[in-house]
Protein backbone atom coordinates (compact mmCIF):
# COMPACT_ATOMS: atom_id res chain seq x y z
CA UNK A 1 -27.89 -36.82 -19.84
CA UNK A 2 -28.25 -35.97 -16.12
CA UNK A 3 -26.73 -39.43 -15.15
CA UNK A 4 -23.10 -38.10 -16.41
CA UNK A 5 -23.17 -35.08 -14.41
CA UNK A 6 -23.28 -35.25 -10.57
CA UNK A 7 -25.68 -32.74 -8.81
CA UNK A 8 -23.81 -30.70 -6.60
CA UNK A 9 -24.89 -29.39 -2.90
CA UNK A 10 -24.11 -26.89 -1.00
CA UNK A 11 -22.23 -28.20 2.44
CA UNK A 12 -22.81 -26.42 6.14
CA UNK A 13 -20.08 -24.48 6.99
CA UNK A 14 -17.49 -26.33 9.54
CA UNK A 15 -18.80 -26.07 12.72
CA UNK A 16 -16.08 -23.50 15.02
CA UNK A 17 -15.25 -21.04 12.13
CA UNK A 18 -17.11 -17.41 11.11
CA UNK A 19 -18.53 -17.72 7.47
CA UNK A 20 -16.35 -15.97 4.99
CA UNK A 21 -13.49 -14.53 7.59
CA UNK A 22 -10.96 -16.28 8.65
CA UNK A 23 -8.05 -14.82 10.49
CA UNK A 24 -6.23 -13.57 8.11
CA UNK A 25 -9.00 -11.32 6.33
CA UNK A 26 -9.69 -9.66 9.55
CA UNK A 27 -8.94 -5.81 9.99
CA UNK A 28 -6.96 -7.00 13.49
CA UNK A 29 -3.84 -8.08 10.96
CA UNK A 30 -4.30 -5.01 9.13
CA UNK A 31 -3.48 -3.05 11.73
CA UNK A 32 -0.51 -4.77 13.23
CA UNK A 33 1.04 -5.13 9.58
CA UNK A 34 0.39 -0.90 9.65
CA UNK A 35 2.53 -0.20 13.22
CA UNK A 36 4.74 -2.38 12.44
CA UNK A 37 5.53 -0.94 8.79
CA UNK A 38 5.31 2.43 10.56
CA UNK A 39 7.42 1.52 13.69
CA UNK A 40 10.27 0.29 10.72
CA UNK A 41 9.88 3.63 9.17
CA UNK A 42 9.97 6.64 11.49
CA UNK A 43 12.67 3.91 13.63
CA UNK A 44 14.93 4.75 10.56
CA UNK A 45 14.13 8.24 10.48
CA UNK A 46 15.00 8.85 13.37
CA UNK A 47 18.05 6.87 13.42
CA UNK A 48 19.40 9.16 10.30
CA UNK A 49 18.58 12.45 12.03
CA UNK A 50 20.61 11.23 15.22
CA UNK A 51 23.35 10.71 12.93
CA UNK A 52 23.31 13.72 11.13
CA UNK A 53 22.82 15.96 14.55
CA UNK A 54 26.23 14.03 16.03
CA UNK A 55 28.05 14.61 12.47
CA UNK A 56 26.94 18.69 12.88
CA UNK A 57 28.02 18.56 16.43
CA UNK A 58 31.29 17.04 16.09
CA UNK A 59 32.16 19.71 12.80
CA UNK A 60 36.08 21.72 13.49
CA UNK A 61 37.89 24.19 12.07
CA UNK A 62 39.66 22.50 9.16
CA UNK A 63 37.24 19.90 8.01
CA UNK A 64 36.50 19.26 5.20
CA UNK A 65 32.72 18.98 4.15
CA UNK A 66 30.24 19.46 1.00
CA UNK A 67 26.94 21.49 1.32
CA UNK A 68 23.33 20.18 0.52
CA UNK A 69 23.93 22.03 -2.77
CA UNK A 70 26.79 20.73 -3.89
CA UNK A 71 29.49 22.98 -2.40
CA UNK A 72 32.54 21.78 -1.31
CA UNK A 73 35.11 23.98 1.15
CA UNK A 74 37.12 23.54 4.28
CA UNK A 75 35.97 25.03 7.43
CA UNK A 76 37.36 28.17 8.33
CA UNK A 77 35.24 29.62 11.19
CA UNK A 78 32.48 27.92 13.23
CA UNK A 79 29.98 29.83 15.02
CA UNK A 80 26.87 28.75 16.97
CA UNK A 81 24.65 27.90 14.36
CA UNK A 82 26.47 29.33 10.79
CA UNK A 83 29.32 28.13 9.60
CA UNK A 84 32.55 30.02 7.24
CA UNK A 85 33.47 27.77 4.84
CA UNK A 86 36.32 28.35 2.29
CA UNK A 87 35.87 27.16 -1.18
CA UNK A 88 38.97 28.75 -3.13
CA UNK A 89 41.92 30.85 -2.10
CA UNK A 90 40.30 33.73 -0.44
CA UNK A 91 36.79 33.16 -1.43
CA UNK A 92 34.59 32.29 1.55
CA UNK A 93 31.16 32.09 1.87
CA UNK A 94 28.77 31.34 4.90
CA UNK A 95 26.45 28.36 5.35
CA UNK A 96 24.06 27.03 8.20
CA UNK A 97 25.96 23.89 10.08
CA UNK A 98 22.65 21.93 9.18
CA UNK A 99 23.43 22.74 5.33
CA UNK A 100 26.12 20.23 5.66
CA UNK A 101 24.92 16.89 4.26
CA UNK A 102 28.56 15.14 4.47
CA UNK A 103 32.30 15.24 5.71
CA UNK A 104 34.86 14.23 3.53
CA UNK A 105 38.24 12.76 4.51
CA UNK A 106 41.12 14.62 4.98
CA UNK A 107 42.82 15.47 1.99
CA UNK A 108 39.86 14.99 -0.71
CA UNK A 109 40.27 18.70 -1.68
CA UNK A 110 43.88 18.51 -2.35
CA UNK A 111 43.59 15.81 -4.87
CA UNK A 112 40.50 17.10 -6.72
């Protein structure tokens, strides 16, 4: 029954090319596939803390903003690195400037 079945051999590799890697299995790809991911990541990391430092800097009196927890108040008194920040008639409380995660647009507090 042998003369149905061909006998197979095993072929020398091509002459030129490493046995088994080729350039995509090395570790060199690896590690440009890692900065790059990594470049891409702390690149947008960075880019959100520049935009949160130029929000903090460019707080006023009368602004209205919302706190990391939730809290949201119109600027009454800005100091160096705290904040007064009215959240009712006569209720104020204060809060770190970085505690501020947004500003809202004039007006928001009037219509809520």
């Amino acid at each position: 029954m042998d003369f149905l079945i061909s006998n197979a051999y095993a072929q020398a590799p091509a002459a030129g090319s490493p046995e088994g890697i080729g350039l995509l299995g090395s570790p060199f790809v690896f590690i440009i596939i890692m900065v790059v991911m990594m470049f891409f990541m702390f690149r947008s990391q960075s880019k959100r803390q520049k935009e949160l430092k130029a929000m903090i800097a460019a707080l006023a009196k009368g602004d209205e903003v919302v706190s990391n927890g939730g809290i949201a108040g119109r600027i009454d008194d800005i100091g160096e690195s705290f904040l007064t920040l009215e959240i009712a008639p006569d209720v104020k409380i204060k809060l770190q400037k970085t505690a501020i995660s947004m500003v809202l647009p004039k007006g928001t507090l009037k219509s809520a």
